[in-house]
C-alpha atoms as a PDB file:
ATOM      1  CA  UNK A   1     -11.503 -41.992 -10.281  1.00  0.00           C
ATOM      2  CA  UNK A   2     -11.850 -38.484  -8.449  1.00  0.00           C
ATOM      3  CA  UNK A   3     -14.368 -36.611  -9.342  1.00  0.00           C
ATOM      4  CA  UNK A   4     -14.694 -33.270 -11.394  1.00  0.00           C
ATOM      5  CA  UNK A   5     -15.499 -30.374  -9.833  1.00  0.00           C
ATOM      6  CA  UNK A   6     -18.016 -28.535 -12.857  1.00  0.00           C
ATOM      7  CA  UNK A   7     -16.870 -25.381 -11.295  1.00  0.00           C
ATOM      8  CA  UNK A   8     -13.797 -25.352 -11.919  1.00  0.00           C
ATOM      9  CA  UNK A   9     -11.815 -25.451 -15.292  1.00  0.00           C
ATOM     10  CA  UNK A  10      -9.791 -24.051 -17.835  1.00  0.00           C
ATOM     11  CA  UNK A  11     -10.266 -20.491 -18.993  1.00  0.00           C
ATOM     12  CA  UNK A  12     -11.778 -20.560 -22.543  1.00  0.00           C
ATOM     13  CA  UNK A  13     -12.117 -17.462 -25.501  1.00  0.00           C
ATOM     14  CA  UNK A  14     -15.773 -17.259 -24.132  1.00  0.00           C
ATOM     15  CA  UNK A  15     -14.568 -16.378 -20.482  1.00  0.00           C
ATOM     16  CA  UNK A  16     -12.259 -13.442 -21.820  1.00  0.00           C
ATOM     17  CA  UNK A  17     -14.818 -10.600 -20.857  1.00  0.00           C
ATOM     18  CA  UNK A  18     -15.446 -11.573 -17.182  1.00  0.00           C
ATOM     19  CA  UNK A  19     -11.100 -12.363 -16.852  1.00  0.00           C
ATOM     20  CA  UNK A  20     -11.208  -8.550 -18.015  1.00  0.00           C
ATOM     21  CA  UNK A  21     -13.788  -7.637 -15.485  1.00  0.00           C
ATOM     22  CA  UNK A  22     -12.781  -9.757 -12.486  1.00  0.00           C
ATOM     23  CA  UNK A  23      -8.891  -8.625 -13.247  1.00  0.00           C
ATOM     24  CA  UNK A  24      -9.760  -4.644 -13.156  1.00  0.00           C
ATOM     25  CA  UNK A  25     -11.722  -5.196 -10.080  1.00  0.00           C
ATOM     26  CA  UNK A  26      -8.968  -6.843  -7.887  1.00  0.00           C
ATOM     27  CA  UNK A  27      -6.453  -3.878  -9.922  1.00  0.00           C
ATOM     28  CA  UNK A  28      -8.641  -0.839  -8.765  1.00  0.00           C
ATOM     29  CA  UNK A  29      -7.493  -1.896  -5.292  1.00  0.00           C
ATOM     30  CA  UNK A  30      -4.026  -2.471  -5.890  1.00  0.00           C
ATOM     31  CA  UNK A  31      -4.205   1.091  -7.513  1.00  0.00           C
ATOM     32  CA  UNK A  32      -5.894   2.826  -4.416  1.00  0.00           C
ATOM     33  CA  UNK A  33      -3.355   1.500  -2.824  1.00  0.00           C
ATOM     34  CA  UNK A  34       0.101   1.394  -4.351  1.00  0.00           C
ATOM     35  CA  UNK A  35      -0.365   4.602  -7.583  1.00  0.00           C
ATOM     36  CA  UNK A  36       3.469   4.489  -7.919  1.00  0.00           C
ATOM     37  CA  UNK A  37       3.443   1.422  -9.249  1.00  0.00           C
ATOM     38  CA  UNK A  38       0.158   0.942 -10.868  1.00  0.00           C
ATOM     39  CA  UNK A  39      -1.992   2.519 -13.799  1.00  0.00           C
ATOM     40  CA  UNK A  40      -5.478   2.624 -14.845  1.00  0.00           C
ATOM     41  CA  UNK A  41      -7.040  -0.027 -15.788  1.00  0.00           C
ATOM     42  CA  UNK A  42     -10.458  -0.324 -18.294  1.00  0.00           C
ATOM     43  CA  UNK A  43     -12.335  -3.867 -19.041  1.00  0.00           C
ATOM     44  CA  UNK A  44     -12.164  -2.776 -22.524  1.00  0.00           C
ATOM     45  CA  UNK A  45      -8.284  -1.852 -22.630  1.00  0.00           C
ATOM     46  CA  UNK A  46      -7.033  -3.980 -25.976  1.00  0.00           C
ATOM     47  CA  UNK A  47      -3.831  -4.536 -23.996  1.00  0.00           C
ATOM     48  CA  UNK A  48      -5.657  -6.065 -21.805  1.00  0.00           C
ATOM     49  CA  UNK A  49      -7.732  -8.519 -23.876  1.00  0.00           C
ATOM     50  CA  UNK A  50      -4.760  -8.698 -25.853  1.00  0.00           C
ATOM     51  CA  UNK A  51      -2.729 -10.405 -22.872  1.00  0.00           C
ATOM     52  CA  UNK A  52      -5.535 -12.458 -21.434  1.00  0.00           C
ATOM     53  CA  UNK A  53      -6.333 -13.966 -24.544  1.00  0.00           C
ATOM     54  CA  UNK A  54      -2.527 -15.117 -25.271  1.00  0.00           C
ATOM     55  CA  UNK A  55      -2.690 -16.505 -21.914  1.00  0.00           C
ATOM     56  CA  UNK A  56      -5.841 -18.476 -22.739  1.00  0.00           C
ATOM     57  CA  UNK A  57      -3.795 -19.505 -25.879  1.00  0.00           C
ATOM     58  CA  UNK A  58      -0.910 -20.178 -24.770  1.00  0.00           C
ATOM     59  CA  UNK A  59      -0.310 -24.064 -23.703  1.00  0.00           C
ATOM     60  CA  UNK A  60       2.897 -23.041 -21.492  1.00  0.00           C
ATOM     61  CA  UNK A  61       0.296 -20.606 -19.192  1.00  0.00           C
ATOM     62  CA  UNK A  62      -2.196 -21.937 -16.537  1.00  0.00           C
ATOM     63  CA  UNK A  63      -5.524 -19.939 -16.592  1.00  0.00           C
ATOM     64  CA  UNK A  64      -8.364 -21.443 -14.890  1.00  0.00           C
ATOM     65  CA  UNK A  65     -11.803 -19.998 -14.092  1.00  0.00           C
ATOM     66  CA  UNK A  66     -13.825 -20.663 -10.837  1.00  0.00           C
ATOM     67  CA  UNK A  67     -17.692 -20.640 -11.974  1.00  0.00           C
ATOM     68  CA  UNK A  68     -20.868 -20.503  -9.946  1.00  0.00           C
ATOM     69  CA  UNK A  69     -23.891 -23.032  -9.987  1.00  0.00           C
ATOM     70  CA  UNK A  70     -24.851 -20.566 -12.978  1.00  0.00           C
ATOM     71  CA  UNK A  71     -21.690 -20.969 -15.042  1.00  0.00           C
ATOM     72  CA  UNK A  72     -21.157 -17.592 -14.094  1.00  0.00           C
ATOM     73  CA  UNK A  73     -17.343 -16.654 -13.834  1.00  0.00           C
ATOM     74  CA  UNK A  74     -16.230 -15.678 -10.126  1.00  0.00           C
ATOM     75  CA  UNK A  75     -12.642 -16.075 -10.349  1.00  0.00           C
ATOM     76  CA  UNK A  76      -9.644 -16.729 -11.964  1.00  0.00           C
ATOM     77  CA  UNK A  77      -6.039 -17.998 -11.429  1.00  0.00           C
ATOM     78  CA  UNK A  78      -3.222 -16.955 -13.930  1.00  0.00           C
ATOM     79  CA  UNK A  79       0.168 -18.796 -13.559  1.00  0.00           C
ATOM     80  CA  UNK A  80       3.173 -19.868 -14.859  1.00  0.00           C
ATOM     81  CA  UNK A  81       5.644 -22.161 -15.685  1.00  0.00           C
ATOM     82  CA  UNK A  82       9.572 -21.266 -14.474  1.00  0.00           C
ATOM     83  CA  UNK A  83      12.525 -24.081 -14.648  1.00  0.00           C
ATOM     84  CA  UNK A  84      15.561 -23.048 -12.904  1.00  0.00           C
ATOM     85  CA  UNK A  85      17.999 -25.242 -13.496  1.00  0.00           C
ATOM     86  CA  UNK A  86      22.198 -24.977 -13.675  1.00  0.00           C
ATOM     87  CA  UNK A  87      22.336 -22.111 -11.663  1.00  0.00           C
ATOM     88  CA  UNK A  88      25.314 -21.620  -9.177  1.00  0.00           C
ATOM     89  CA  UNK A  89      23.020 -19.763  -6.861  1.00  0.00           C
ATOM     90  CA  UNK A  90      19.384 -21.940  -6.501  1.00  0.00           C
ATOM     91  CA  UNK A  91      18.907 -25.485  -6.489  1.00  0.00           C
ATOM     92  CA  UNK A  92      17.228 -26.834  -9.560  1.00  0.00           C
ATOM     93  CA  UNK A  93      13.661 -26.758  -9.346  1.00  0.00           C
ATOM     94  CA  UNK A  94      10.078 -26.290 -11.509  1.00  0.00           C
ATOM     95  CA  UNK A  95       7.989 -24.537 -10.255  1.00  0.00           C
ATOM     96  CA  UNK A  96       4.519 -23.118 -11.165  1.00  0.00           C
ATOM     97  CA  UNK A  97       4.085 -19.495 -10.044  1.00  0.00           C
ATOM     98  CA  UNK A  98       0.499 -17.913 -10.110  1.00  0.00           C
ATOM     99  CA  UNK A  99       1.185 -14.433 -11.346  1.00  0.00           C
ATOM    100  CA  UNK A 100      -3.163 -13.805 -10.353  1.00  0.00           C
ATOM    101  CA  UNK A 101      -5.714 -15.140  -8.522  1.00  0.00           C
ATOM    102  CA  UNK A 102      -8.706 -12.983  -8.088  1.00  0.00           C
ATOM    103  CA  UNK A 103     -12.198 -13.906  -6.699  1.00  0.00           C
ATOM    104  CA  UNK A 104     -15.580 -11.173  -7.169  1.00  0.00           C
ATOM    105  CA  UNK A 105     -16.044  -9.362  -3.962  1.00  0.00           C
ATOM    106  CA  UNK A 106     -19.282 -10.603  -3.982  1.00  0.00           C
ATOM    107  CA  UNK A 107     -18.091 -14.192  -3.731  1.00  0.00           C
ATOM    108  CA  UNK A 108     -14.845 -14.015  -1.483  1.00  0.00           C
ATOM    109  CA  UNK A 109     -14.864 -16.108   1.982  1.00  0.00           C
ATOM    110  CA  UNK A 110     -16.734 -19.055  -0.308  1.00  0.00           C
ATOM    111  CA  UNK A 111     -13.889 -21.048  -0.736  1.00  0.00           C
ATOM    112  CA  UNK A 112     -13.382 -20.250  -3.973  1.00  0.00           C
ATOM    113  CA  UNK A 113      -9.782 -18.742  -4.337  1.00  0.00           C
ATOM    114  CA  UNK A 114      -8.533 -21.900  -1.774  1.00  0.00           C
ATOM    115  CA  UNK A 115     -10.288 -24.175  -4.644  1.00  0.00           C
ATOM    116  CA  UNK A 116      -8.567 -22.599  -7.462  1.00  0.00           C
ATOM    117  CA  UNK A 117      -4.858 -22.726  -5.495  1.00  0.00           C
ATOM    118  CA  UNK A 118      -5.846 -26.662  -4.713  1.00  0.00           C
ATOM    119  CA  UNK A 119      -6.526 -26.861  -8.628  1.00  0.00           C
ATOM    120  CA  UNK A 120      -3.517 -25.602  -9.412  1.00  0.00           C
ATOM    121  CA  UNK A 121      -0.819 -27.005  -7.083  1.00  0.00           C
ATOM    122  CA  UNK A 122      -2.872 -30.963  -8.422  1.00  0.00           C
ATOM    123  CA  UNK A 123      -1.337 -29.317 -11.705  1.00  0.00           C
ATOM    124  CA  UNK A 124       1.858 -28.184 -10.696  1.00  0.00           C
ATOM    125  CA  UNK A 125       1.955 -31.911  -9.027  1.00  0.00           C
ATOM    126  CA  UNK A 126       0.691 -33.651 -12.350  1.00  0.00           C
ATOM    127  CA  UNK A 127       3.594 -31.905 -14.529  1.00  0.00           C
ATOM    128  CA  UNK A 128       6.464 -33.105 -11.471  1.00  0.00           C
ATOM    129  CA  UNK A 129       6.810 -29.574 -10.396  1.00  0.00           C
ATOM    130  CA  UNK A 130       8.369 -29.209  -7.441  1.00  0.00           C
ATOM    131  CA  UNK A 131       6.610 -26.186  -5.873  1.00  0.00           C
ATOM    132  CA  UNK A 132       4.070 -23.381  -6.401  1.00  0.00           C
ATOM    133  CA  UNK A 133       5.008 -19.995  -5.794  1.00  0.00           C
ATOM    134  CA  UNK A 134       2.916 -16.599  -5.610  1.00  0.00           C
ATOM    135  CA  UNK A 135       3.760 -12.906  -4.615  1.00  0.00           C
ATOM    136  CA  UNK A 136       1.116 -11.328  -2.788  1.00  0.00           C
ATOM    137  CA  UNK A 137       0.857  -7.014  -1.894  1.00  0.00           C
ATOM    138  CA  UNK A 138       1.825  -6.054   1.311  1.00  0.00           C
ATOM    139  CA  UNK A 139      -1.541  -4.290   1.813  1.00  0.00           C
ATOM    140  CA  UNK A 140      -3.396  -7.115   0.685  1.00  0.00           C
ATOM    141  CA  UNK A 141      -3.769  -8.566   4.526  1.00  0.00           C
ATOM    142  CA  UNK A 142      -6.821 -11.123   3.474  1.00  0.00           C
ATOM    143  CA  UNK A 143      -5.002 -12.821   0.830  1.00  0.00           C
ATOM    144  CA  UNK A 144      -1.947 -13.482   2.564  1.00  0.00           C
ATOM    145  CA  UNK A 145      -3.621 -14.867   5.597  1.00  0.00           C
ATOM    146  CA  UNK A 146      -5.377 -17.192   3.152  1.00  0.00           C
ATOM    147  CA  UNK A 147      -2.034 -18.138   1.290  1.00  0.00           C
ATOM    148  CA  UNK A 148      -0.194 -18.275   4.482  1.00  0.00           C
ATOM    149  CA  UNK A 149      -3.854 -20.931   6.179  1.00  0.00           C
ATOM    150  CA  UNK A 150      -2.884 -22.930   2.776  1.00  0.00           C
ATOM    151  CA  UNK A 151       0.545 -23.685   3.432  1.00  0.00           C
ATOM    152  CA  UNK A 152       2.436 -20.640   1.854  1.00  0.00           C
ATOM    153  CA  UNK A 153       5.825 -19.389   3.584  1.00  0.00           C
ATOM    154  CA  UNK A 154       6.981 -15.844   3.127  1.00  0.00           C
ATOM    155  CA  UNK A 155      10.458 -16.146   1.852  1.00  0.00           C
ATOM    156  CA  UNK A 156      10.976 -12.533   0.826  1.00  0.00           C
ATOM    157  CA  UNK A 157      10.222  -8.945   0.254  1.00  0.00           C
ATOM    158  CA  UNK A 158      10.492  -6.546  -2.760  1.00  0.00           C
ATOM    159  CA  UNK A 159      10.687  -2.625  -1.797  1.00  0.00           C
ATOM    160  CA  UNK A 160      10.486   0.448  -4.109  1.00  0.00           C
ATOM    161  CA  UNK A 161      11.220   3.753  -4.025  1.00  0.00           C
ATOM    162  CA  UNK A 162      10.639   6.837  -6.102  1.00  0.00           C
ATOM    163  CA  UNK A 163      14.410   7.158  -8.141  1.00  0.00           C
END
């Protein structure tokens, strides 16, 4: 039987506070760099809480936390289920696409953002998905190398303009 890894598992109520932390951290630099597309963000924001706690909740969503030797929360991955199936345009698939994965600055190049995508493609793999999926910033040049080192292909782009 493999064994556990006791720092990594799902999110729980308790860990709803550091999500809210850890999540406004990774946003004030998607903010600095893209303001067209994204607001302030506060810990304390009830929207906030409010959507990390249905995701906790919610057995369809995959939220798992990445702990230190402390039990101390240092990251997070968010993601989600999506069936295409019947379409006349993609072949029929599930897939599990992570919608977040952040790690605290102070604990990035540890391994622990790698650990949480292994964690979660053994899920997507345990439910007979047939592929994990993740959209990453343009700007964001250390996680894509690190999704890209994993295995990850870029298949696409999205653009924006002002209308």
């Amino acid at each position: 039987m493999p064994e556990i890894d006791p720092q990594s598992r799902p999110a729980r109520l308790e860990d709803l506070d550091r999500i809210c932390a850890l999540n406004v951290q990774v946003h004030s630099f998607h903010l600095a760099e893209n303001p067209l597309r994204y607001r302030e963000l506060h810990a304390d924001d009830p929207r906030l809480r409010a959507h990390h706690r249905r995701c906790i909740e919610d057995p369809d969503t995959v939220l798992m936390v990445r702990c230190d030797p402390e039990g101390l929360v240092v990251g997070y991955l968010l993601a989600r289920w999506r069936v295409f199936e019947d379409s006349p345009f993609l072949n029929d698939a599930v897939e599990l696409h992570v919608d977040q994965i952040v790690v605290d600055a102070e604990h990035r190049g540890q391994g622990h953002g790698q650990e949480l995508l292994d964690r979660a493609m053994r899920a997507a793999r345990g439910q007979g998905a047939d592929r994990l999926s993740l959209g990453v910033a343009i700007f964001n040049d250390r996680a894509r190398k690190m999704f890209e080192r994993v295995g990850f292909q870029v298949i696409g782009r999205v653009m924006v303009r002002r209308a």
